[in-house]
N, C-alpha and C. Protein backbone atom coordinates (compact mmCIF):
# COMPACT_ATOMS: atom_id res chain seq x y z
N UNK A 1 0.84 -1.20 0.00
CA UNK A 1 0.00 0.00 0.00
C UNK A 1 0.88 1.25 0.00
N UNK A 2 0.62 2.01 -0.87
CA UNK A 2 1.11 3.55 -1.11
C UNK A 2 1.01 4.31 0.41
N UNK A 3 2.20 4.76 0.57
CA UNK A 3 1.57 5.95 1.91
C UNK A 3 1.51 7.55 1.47
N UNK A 4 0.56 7.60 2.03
CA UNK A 4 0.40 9.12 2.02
C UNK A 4 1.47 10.07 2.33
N UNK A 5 1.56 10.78 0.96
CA UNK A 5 2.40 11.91 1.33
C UNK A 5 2.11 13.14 1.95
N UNK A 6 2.78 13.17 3.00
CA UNK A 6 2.04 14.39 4.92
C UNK A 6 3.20 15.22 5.00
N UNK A 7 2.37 16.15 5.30
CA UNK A 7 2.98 17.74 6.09
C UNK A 7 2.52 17.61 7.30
N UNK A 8 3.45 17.67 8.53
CA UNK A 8 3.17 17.58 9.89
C UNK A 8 2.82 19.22 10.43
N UNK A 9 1.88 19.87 10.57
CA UNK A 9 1.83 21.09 11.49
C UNK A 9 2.04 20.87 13.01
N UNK A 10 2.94 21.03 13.24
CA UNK A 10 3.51 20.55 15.05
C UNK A 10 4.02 21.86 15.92
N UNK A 11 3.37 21.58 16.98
CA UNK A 11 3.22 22.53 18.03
C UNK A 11 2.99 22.56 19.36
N UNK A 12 3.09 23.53 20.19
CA UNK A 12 2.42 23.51 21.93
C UNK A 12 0.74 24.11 21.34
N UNK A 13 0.12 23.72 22.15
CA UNK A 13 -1.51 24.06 22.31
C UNK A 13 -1.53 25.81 22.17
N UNK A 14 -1.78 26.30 21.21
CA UNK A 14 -1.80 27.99 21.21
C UNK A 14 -1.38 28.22 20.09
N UNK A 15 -0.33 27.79 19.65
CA UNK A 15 0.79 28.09 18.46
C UNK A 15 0.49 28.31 17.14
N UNK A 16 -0.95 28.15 16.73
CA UNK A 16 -1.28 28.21 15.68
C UNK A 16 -1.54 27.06 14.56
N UNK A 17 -1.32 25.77 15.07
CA UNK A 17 -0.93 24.43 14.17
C UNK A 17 -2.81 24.80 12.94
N UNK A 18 -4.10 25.12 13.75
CA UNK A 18 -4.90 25.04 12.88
C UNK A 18 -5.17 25.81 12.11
N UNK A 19 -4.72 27.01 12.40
CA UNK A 19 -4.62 28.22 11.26
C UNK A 19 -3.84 27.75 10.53
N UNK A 20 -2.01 27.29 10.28
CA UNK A 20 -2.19 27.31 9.54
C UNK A 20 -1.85 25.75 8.74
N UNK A 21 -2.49 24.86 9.67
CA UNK A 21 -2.96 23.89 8.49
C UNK A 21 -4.20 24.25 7.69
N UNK A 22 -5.21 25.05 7.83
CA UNK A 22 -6.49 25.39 7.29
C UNK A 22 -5.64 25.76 6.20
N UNK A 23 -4.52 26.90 6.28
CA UNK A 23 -4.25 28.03 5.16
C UNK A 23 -3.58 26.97 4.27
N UNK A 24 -2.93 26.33 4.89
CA UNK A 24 -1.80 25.28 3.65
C UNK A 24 -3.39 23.88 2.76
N UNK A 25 -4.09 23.79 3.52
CA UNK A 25 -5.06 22.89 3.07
C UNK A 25 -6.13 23.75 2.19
N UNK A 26 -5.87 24.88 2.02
CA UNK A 26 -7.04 25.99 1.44
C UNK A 26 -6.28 25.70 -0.13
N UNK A 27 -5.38 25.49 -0.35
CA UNK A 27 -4.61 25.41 -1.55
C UNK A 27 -4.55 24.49 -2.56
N UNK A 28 -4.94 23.94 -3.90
CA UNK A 28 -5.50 23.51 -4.44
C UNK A 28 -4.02 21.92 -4.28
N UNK A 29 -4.21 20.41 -4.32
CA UNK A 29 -3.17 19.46 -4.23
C UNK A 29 -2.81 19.29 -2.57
N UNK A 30 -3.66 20.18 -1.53
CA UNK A 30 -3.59 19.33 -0.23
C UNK A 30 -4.88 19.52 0.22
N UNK A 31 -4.67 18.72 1.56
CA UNK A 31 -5.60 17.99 1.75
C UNK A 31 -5.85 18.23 3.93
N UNK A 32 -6.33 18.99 4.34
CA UNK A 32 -5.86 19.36 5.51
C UNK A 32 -6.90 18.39 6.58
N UNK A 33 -6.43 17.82 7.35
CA UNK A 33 -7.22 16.93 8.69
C UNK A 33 -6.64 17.04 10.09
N UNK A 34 -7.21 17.79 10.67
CA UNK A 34 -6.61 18.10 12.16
C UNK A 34 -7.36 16.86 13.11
N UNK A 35 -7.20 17.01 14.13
CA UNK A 35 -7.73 15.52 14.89
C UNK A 35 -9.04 15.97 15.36
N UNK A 36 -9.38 17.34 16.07
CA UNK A 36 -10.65 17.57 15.96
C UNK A 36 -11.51 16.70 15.30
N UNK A 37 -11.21 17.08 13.83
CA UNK A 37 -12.07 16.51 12.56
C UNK A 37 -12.33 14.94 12.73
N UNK A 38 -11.36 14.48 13.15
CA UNK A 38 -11.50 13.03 13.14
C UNK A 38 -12.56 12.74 14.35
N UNK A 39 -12.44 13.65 15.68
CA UNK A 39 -13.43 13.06 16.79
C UNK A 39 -14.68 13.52 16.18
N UNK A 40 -15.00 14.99 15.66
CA UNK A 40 -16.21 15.47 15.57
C UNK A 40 -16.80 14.71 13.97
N UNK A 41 -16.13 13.75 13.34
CA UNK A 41 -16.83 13.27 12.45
C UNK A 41 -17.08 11.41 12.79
N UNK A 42 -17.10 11.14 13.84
CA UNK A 42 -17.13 9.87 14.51
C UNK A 42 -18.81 9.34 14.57
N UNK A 43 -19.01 8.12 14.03
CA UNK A 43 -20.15 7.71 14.37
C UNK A 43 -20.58 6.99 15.16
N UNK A 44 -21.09 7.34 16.25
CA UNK A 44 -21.28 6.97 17.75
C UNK A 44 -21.78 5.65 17.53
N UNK A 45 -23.00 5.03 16.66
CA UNK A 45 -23.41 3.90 16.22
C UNK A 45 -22.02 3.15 16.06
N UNK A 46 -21.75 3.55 15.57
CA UNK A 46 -20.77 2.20 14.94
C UNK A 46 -19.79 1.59 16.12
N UNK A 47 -19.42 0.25 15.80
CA UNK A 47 -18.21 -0.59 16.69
C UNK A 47 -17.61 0.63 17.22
N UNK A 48 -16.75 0.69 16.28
CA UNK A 48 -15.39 1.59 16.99
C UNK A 48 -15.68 3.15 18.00
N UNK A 49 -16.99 3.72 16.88
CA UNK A 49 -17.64 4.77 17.75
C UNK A 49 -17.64 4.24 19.29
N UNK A 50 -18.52 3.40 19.21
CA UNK A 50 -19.00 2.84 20.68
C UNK A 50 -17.36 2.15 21.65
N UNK A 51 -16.59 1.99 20.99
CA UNK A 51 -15.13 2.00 21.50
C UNK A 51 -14.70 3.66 22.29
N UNK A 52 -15.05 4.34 21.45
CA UNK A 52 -14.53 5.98 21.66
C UNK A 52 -15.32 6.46 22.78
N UNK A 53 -16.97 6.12 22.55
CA UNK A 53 -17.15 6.88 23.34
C UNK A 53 -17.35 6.48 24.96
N UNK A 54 -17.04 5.10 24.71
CA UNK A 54 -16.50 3.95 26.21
C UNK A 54 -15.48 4.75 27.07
N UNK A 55 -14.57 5.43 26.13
CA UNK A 55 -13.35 5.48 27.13
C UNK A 55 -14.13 7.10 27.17
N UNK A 56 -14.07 8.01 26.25
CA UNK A 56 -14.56 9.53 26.68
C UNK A 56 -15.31 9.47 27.46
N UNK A 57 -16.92 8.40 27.80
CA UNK A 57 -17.56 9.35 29.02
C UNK A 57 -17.23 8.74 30.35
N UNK A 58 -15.83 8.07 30.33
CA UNK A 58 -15.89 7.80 31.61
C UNK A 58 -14.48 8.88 32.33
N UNK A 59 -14.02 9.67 30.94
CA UNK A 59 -12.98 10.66 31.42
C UNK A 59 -11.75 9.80 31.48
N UNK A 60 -11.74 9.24 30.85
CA UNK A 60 -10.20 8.32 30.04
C UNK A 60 -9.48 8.41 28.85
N UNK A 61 -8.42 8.37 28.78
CA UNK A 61 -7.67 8.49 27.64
C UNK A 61 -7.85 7.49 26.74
N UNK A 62 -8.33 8.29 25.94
CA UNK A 62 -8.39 7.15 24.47
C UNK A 62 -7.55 6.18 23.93
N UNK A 63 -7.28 5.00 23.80
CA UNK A 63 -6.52 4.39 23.62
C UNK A 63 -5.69 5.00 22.36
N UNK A 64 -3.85 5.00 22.24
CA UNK A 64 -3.70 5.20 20.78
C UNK A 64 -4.41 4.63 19.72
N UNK A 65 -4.32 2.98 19.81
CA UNK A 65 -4.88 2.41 18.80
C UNK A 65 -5.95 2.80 18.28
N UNK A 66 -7.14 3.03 18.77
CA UNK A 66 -8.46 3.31 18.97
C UNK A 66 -8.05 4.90 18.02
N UNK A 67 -7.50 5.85 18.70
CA UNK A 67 -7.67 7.22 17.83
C UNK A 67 -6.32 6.96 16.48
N UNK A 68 -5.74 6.09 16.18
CA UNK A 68 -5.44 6.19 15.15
C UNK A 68 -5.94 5.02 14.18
N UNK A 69 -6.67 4.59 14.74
CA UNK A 69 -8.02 3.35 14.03
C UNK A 69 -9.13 4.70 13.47
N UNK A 70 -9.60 5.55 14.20
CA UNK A 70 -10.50 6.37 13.60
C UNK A 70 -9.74 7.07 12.74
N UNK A 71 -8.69 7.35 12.48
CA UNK A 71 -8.18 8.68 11.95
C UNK A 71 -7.81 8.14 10.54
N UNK A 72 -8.01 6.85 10.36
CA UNK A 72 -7.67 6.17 8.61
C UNK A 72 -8.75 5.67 8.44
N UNK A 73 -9.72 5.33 9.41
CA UNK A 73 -11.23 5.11 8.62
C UNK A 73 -11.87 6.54 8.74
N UNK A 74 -11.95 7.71 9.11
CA UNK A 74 -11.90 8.94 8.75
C UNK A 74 -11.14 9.52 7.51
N UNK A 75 -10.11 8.76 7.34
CA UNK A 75 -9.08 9.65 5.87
C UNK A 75 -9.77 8.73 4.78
N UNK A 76 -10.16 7.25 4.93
CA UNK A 76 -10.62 6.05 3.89
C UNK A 76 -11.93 7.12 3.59
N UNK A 77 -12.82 7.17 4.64
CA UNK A 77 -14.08 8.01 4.06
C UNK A 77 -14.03 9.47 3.24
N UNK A 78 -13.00 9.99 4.00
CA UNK A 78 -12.54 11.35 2.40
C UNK A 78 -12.31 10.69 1.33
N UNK A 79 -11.04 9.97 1.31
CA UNK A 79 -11.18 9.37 0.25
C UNK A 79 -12.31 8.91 -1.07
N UNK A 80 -13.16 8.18 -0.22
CA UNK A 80 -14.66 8.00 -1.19
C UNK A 80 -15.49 8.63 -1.45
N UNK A 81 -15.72 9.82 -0.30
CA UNK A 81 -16.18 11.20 -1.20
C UNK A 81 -15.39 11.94 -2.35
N UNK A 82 -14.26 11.60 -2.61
CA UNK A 82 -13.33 12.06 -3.61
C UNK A 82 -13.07 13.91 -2.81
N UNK A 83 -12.84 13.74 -1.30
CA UNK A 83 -12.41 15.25 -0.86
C UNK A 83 -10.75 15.16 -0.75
N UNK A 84 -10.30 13.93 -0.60
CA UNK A 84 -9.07 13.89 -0.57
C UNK A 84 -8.91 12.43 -1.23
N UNK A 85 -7.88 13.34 -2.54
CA UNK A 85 -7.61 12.20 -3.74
C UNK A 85 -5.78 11.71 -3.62
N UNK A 86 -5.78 10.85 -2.99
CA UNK A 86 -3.93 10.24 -2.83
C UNK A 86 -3.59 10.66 -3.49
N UNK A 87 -3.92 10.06 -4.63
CA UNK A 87 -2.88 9.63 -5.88
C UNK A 87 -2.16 11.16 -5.73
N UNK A 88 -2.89 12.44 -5.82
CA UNK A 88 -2.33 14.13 -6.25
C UNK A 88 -2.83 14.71 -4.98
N UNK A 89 -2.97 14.80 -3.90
CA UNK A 89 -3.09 15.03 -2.59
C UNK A 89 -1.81 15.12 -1.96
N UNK A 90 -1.71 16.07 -1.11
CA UNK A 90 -0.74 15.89 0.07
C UNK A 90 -1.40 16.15 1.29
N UNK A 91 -1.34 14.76 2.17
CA UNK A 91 -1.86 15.38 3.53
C UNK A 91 -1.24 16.59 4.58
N UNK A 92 -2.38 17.17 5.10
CA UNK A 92 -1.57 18.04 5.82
C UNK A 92 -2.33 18.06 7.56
N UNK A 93 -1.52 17.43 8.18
CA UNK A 93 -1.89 17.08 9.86
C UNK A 93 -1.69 17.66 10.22
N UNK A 94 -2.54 18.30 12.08
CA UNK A 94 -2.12 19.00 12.85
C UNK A 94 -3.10 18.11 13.93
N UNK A 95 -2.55 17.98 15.51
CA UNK A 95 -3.23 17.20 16.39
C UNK A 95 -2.62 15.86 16.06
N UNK A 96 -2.49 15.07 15.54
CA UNK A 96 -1.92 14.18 14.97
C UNK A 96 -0.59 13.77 14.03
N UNK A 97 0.04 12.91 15.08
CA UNK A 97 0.21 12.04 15.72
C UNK A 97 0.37 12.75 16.93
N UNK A 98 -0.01 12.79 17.96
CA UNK A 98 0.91 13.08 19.55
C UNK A 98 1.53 12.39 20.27
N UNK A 99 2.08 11.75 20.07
CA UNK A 99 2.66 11.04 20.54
C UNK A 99 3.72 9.87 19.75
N UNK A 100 4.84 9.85 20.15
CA UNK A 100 5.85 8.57 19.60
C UNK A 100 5.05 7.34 18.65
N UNK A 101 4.22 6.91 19.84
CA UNK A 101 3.73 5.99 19.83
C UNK A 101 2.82 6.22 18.46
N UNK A 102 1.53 6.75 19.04
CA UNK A 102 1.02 7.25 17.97
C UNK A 102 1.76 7.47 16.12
N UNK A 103 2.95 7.83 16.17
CA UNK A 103 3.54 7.97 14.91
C UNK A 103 4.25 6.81 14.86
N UNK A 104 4.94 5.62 15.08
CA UNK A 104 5.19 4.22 14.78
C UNK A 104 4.02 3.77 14.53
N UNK A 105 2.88 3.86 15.15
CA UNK A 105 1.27 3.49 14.68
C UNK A 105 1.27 4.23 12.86
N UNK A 106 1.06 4.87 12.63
CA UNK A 106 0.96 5.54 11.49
C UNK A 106 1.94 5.54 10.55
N UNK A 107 2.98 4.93 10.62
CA UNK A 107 4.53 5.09 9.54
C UNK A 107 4.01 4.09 8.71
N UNK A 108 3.56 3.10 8.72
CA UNK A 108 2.90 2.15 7.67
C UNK A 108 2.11 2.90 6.95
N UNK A 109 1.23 4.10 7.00
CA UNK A 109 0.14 4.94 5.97
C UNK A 109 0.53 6.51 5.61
N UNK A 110 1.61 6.80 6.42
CA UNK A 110 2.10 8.24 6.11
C UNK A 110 3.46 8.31 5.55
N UNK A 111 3.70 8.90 4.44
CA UNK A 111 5.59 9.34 4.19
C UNK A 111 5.47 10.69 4.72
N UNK A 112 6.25 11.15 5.78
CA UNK A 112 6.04 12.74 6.34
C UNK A 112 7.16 13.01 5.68
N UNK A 113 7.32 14.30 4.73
CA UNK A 113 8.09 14.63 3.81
C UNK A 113 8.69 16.36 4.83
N UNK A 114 8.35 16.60 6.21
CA UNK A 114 8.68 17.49 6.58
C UNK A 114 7.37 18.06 7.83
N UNK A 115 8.19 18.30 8.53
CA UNK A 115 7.62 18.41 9.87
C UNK A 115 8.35 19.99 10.55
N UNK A 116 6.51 21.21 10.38
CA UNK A 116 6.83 22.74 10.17
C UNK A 116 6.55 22.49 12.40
N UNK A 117 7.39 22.90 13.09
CA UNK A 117 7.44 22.77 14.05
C UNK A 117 7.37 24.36 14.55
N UNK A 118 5.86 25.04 15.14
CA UNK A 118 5.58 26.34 15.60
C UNK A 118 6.44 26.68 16.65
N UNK A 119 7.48 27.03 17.02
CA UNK A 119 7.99 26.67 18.34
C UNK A 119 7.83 28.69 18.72
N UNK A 120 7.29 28.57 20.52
CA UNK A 120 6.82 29.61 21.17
C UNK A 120 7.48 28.94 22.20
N UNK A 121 9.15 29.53 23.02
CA UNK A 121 9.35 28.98 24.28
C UNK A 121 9.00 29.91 25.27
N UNK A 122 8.15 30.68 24.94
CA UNK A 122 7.49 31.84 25.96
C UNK A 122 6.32 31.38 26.06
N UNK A 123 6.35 30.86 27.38
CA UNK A 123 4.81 30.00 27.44
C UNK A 123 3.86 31.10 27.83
N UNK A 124 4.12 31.95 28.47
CA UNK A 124 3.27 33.15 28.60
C UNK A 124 2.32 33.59 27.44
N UNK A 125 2.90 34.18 26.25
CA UNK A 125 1.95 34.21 25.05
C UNK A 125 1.28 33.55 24.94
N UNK A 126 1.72 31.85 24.68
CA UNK A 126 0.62 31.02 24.61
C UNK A 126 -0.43 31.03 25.76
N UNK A 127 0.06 30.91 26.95
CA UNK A 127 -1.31 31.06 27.74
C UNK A 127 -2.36 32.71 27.62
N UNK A 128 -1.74 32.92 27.26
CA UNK A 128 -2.91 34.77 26.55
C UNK A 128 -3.43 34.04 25.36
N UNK A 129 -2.96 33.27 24.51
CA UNK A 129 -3.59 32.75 23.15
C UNK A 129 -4.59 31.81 23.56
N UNK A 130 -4.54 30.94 24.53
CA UNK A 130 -5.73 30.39 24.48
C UNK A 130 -6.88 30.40 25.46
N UNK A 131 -6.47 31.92 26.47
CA UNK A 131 -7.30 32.05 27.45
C UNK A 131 -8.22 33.36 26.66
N UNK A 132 -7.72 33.91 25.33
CA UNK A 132 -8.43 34.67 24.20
C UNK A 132 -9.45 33.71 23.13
N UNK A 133 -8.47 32.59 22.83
CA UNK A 133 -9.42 31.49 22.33
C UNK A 133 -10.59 31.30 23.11
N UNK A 134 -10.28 30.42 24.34
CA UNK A 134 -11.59 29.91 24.98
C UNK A 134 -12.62 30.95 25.03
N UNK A 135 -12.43 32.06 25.42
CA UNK A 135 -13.48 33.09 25.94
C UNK A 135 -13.94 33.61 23.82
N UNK A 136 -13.30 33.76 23.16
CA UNK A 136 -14.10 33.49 22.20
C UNK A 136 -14.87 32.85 21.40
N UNK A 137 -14.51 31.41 21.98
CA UNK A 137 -14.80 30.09 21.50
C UNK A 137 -16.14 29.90 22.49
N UNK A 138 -16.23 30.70 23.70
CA UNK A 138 -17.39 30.21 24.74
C UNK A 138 -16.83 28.90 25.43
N UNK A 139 -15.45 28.54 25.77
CA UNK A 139 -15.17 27.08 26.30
C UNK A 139 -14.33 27.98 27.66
N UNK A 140 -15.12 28.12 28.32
CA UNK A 140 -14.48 28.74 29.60
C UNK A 140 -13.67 28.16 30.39
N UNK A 141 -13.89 26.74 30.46
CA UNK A 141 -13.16 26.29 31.75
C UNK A 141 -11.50 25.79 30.59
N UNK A 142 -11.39 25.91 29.49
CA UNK A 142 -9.68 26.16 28.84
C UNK A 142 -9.31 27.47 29.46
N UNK A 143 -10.15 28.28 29.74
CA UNK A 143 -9.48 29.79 30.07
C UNK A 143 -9.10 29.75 31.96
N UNK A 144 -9.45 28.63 31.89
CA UNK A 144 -8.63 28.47 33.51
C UNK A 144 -7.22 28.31 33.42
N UNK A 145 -6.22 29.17 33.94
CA UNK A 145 -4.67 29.19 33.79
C UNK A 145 -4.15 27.90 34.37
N UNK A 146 -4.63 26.64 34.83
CA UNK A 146 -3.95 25.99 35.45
C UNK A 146 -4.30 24.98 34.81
N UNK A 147 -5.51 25.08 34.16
CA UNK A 147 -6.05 24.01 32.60
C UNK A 147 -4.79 23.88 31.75
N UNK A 148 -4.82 25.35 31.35
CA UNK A 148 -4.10 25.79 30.48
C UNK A 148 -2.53 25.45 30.37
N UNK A 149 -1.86 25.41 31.52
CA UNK A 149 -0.83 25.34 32.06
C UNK A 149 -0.69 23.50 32.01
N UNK A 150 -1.31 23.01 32.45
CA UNK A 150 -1.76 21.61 32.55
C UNK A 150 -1.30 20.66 31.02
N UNK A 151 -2.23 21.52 30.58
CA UNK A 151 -1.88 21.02 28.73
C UNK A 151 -0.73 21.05 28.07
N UNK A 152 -0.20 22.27 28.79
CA UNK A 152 1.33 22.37 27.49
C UNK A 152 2.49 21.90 28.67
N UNK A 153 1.77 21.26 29.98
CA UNK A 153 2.78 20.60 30.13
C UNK A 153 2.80 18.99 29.56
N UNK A 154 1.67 18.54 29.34
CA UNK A 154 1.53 16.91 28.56
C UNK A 154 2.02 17.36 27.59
N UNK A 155 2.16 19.00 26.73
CA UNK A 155 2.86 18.37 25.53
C UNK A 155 4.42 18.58 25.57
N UNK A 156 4.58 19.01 26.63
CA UNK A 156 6.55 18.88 26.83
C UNK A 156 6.22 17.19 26.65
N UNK A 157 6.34 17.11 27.41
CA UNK A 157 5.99 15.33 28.33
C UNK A 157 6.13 14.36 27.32
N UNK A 158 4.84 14.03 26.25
CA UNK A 158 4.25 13.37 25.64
C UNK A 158 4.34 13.80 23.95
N UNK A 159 4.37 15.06 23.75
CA UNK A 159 4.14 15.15 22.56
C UNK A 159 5.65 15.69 21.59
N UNK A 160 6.20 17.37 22.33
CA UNK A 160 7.86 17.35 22.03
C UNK A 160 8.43 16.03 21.80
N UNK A 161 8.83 14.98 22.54
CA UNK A 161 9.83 13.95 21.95
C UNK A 161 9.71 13.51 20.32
N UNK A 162 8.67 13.83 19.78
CA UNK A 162 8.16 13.50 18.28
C UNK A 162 8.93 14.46 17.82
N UNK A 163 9.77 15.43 17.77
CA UNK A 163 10.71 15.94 17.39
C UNK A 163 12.05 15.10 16.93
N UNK A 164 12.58 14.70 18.07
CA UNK A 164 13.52 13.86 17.75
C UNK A 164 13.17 12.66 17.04
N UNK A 165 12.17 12.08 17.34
CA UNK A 165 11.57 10.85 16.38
C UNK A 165 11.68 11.21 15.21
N UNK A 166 11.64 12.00 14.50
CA UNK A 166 11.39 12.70 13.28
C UNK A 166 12.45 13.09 12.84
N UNK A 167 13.74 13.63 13.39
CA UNK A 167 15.26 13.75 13.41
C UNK A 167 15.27 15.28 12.61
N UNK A 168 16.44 15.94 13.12
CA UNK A 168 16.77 17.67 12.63
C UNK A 168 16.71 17.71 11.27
N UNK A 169 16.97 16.66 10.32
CA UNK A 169 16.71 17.37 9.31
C UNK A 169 15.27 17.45 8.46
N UNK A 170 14.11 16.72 9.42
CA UNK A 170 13.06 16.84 8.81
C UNK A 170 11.97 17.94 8.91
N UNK A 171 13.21 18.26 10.36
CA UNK A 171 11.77 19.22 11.55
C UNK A 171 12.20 21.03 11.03
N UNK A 172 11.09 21.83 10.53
CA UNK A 172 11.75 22.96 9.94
C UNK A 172 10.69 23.94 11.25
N UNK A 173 11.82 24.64 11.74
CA UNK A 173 11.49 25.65 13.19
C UNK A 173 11.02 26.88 12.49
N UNK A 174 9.82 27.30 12.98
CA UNK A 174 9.24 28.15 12.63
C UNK A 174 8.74 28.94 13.94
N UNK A 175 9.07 30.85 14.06
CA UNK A 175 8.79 31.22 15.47
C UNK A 175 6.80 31.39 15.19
N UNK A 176 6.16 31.32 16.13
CA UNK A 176 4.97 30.76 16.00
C UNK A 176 4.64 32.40 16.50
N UNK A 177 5.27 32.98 17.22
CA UNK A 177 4.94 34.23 18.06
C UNK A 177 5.05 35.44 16.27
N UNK A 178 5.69 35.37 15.27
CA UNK A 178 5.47 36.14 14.26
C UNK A 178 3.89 36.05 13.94
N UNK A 179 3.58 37.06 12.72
CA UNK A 179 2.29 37.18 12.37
C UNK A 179 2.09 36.10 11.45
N UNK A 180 0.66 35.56 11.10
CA UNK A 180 0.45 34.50 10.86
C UNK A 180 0.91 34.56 9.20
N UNK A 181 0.85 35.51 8.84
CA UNK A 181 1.12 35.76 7.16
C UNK A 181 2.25 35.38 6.87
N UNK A 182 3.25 35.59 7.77
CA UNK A 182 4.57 35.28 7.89
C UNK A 182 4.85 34.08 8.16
N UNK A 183 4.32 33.54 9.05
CA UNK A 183 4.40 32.12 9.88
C UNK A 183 4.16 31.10 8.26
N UNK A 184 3.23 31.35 7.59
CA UNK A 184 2.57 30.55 6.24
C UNK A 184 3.50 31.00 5.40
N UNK A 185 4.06 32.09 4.55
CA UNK A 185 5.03 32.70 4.00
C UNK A 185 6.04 31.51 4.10
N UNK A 186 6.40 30.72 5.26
CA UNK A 186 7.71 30.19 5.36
C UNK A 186 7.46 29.10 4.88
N UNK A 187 6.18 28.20 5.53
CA UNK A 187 5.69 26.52 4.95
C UNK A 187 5.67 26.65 3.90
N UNK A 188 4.57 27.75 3.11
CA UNK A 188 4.40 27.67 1.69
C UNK A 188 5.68 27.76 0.98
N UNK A 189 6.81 28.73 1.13
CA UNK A 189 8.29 28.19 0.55
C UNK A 189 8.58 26.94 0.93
N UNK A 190 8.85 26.65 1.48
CA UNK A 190 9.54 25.36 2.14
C UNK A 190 8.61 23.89 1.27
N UNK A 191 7.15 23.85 1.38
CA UNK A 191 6.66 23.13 0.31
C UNK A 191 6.25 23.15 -0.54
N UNK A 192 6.72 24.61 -1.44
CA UNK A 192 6.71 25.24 -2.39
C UNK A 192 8.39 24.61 -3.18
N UNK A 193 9.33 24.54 -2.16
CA UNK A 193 10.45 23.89 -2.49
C UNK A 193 10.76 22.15 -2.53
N UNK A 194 10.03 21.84 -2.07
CA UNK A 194 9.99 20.41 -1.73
C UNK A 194 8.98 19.88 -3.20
N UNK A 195 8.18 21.10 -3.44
CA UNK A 195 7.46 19.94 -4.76
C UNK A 195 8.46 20.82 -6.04
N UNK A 196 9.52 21.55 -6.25
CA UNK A 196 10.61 21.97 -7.33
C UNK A 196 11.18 20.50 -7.39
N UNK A 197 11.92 20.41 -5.90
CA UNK A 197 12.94 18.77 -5.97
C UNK A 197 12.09 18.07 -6.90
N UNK A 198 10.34 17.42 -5.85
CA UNK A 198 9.68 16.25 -6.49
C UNK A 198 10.08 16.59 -7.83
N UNK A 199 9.85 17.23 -8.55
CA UNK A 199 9.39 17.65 -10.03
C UNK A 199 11.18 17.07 -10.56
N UNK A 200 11.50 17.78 -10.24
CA UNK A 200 13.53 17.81 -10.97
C UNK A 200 13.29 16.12 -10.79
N UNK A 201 13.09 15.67 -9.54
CA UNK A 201 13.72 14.41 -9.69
C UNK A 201 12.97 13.55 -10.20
N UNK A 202 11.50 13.85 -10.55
CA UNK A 202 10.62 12.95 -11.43
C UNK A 202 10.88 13.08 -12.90
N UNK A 203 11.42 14.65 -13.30
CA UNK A 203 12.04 14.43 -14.92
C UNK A 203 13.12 13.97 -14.74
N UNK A 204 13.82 13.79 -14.05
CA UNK A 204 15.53 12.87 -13.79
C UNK A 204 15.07 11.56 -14.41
């Protein structure tokens, strides 16, 4: 089986990973799926639904398996709507993989051709970014500072080490604290340059 060719949007909780995977997926040849998408398009009927929502209402962590079991019968179903076509598609993730684990789960269905890493080591901003989120979003209890604080410490913890999994020359550092025009300015070169190579080395 062919794997999908992926753009990783990777980040701390604030940083921007869904802006701008939206902006890089707004562009005609990708294909953008944040993990949101994968829970909020879940069908509670079904097996696996009824797997998901076993562990969510009892306030448990979802098994990896389990959320990266939904997240390819979620990409299989784009697929058959013809919203995301492989063959001339490039995926573009954000929320996914979090974890190590999680991405040895997924290396059998993804080629990650580059991994745009938002990095903000001023955790301060980020906690103003998503205590502005929640209260615009109406999700109040994220705008609790110790929620907040809580989260981007699981992703030191749990989610950063996917850096090194991924090794320096794949991971391209991007400051997340610039304006977002800028922040996209850099991916869009960067896989604006990566499909010049494809091309050179497919007429090679």
């Amino acid at each position: 089986m062919q794997r999908y060719r992926t753009y990783l949007i990777f980040g701390a909780p604030g940083s921007g990973k869904g802006t701008q995977g939206k902006a890089l997926g707004s562009i005609p040849r990708f294909f953008h799926c944040a993990c949101g998408d994968v829970f909020r398009a879940i069908d509670t009927r079904s097996a696996l639904g009824q797997k998901f929502v076993a562990y969510s209402s009892r306030g448990e962590l979802v098994p990896d398996e389990v959320t990266i079991e939904l997240w390819h019968n979620h990409i299989e179903a784009c697929k058959l709507d013809h919203r995301f076509k492989a063959d001339i598609d490039s995926l573009v993730l954000d929320g996914i993989p979090r974890n190590v684990h999680q991405a040895e789960l997924m290396s059998s269905l993804i080629d990650v051709k580059r991994v745009f890493h938002l990095s903000c080591p001023d955790r301060s901003k980020l906690v103003q970014r998503l205590r502005k989120r929640a209260i615009k979003d109406n999700r109040l209890d994220d705008a609790n500072e110790s929620v907040i604080r809580q989260r981007l410490e699981t992703y030191e913890r749990e989610s950063k080490p996917l850096l090194d999994y991924y090794g320096h020359d794949m991971v391209c550092d991007i400051d997340a604290t610039a304006p977002p025009i800028v922040v996209f300015a850099q991916i869009a070169n960067a896989v604006a340059q990566d499909a010049v190579n494809l091309e050179t080395a497919t007429v090679a």
